[in-house]
C-alpha atoms as a PDB file:
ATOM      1  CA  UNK A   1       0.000   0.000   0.000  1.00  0.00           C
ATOM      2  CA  UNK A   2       2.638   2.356   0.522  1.00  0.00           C
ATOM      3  CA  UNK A   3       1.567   4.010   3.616  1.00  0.00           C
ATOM      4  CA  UNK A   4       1.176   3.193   6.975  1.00  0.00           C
ATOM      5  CA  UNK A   5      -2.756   3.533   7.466  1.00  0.00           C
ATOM      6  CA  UNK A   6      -4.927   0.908   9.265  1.00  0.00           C
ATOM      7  CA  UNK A   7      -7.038  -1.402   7.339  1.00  0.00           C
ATOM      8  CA  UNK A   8     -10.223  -2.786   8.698  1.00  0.00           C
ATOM      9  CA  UNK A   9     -10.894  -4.482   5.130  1.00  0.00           C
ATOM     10  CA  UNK A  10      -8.627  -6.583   3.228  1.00  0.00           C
ATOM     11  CA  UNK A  11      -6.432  -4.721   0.800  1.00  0.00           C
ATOM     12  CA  UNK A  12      -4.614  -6.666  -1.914  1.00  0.00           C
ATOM     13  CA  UNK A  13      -0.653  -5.912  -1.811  1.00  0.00           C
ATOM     14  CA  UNK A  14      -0.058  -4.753  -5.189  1.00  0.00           C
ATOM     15  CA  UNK A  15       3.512  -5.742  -4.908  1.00  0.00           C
ATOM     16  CA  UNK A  16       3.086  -9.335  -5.594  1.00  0.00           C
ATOM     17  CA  UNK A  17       0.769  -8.816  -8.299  1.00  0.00           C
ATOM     18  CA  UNK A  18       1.798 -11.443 -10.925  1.00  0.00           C
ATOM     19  CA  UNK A  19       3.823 -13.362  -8.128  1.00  0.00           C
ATOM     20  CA  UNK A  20       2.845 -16.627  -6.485  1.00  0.00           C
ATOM     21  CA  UNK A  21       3.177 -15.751  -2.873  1.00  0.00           C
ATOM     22  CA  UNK A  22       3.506 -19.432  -1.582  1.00  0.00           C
ATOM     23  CA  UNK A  23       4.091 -18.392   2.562  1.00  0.00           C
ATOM     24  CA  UNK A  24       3.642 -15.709   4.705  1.00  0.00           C
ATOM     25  CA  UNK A  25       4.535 -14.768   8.380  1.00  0.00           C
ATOM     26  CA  UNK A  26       3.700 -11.884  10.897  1.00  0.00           C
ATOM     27  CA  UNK A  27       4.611 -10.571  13.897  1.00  0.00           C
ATOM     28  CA  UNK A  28       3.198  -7.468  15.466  1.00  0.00           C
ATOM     29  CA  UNK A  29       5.465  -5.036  13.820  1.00  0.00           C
ATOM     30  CA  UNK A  30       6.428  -7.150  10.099  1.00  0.00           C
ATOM     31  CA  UNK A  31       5.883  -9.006   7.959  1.00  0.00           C
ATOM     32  CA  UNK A  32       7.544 -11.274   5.828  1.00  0.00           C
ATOM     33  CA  UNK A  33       6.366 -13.368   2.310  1.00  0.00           C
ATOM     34  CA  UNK A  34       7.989 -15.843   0.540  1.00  0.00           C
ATOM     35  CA  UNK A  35       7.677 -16.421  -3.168  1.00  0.00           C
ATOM     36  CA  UNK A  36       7.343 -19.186  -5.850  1.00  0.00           C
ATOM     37  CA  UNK A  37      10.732 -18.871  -7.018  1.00  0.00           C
ATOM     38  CA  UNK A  38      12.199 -18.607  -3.161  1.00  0.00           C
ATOM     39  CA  UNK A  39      12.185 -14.968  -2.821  1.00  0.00           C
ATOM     40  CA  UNK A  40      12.050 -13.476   0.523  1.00  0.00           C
ATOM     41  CA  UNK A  41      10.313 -10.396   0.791  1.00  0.00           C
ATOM     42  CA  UNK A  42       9.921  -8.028   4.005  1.00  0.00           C
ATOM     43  CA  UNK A  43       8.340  -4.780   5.107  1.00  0.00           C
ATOM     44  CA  UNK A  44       6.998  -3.121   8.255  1.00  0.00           C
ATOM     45  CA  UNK A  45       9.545  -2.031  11.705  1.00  0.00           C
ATOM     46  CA  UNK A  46      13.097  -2.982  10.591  1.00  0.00           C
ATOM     47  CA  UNK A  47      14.070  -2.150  14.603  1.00  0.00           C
ATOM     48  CA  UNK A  48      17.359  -4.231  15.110  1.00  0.00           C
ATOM     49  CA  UNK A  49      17.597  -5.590  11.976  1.00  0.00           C
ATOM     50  CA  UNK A  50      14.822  -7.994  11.774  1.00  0.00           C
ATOM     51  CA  UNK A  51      13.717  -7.131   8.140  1.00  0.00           C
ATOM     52  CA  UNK A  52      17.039  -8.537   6.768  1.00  0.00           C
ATOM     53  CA  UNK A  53      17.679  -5.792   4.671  1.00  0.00           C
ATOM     54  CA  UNK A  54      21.090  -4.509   6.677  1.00  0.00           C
ATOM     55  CA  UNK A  55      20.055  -1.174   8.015  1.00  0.00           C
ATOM     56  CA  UNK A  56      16.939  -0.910  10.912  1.00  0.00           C
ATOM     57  CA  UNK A  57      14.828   0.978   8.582  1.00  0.00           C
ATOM     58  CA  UNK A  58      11.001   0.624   8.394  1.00  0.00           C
ATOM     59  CA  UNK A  59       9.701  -0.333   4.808  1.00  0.00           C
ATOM     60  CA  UNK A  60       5.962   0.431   3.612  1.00  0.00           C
ATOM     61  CA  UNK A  61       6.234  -1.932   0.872  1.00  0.00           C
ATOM     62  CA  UNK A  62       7.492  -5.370  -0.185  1.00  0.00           C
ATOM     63  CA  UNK A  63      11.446  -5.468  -0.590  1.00  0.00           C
ATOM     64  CA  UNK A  64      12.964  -8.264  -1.321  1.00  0.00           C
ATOM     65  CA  UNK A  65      16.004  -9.539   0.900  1.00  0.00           C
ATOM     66  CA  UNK A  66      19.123  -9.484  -0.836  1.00  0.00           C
ATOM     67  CA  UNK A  67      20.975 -11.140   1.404  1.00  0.00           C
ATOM     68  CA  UNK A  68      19.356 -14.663   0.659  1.00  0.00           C
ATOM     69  CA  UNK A  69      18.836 -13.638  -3.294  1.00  0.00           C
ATOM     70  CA  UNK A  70      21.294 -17.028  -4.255  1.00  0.00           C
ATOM     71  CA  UNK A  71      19.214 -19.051  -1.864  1.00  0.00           C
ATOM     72  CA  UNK A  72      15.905 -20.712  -2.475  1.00  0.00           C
ATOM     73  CA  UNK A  73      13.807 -19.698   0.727  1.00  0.00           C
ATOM     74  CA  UNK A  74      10.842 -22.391   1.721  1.00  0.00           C
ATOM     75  CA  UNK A  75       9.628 -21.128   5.312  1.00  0.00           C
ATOM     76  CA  UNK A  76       9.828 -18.603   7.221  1.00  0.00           C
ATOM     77  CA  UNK A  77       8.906 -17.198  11.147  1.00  0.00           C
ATOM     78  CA  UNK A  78       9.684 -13.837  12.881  1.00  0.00           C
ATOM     79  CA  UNK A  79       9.412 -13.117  16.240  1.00  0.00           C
ATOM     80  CA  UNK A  80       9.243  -9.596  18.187  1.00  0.00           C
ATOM     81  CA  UNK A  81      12.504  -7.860  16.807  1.00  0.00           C
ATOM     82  CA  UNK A  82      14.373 -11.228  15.334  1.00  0.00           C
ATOM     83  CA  UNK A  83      13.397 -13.746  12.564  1.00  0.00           C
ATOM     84  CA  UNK A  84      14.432 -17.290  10.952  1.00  0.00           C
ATOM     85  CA  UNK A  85      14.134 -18.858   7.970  1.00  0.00           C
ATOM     86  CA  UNK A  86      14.818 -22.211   5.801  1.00  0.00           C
ATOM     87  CA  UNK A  87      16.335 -22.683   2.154  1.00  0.00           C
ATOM     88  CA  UNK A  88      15.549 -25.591   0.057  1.00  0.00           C
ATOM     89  CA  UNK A  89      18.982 -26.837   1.010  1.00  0.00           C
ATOM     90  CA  UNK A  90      18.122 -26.878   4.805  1.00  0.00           C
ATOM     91  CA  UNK A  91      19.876 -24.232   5.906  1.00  0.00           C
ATOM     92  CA  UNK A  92      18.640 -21.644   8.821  1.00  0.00           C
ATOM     93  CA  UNK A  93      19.319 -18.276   8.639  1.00  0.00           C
ATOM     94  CA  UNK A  94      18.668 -15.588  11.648  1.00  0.00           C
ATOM     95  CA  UNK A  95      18.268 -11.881  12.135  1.00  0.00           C
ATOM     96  CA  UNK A  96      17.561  -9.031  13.773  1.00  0.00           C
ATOM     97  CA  UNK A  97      18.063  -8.907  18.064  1.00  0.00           C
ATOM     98  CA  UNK A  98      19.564 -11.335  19.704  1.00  0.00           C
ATOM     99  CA  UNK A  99      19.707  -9.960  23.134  1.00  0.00           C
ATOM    100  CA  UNK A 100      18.662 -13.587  24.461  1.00  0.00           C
ATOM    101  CA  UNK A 101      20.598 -15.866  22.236  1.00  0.00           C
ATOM    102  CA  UNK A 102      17.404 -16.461  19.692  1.00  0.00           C
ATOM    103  CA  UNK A 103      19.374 -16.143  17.058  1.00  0.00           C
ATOM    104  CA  UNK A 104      21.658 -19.358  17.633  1.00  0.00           C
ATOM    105  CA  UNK A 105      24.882 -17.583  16.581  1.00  0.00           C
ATOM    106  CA  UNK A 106      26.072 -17.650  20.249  1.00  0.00           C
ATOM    107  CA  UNK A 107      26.457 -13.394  20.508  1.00  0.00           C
ATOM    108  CA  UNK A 108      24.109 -11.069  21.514  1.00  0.00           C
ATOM    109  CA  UNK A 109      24.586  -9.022  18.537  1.00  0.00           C
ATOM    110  CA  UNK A 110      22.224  -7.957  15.785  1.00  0.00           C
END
């Protein structure tokens, strides 16, 4: 949509128009889509890094996450401020807080 208004009727997110969105996930400040092809996609509060896109920005609209753009994505989850996901390969990959370890990486960094 492009701006940051509520909603109290579905809304269809332009940005995958002609995309098969085949997952989605939400937390109460992003959200996060997955693509046919493997894309990951995020937008909303990008506090600590959770959005993947390597800055703590806030994003009104789809972006995909160029980070994982050589790896086929097939689920994702997000938490709070911190989310995980899983290539085709098996791989997990974490972001955003880890204050409390969530992230597995064994730091508390972001």
């Amino acid at each position: 949509h492009g701006d940051v208004l509520n909603r109290s009727q579905p809304c269809l997110v332009r940005a995958f128009v002609g995309k098969a969105v085949t997952g989605v996930s939400c937390s109460a400040f992003a959200s996060f889509a997955i693509t046919a092809e493997g894309e990951l996609h995020s937008f909303g509060f990008g506090h600590a890094g959770q959005l993947g896109h390597g800055d703590e920005e806030n994003y009104s609209v789809p972006v995909k996450v160029q980070a994982l753009h050589s790896r086929e994505v097939v689920r994702i989850s997000n938490g709070e401020f911190f989310t995980a996901c899983v290539t085709r390969d098996g791989d997990v990959y974490t972001f955003g807080s880890g204050r409390y370890g969530q992230l597995g990486h064994g730091t508390d960094s972001t």
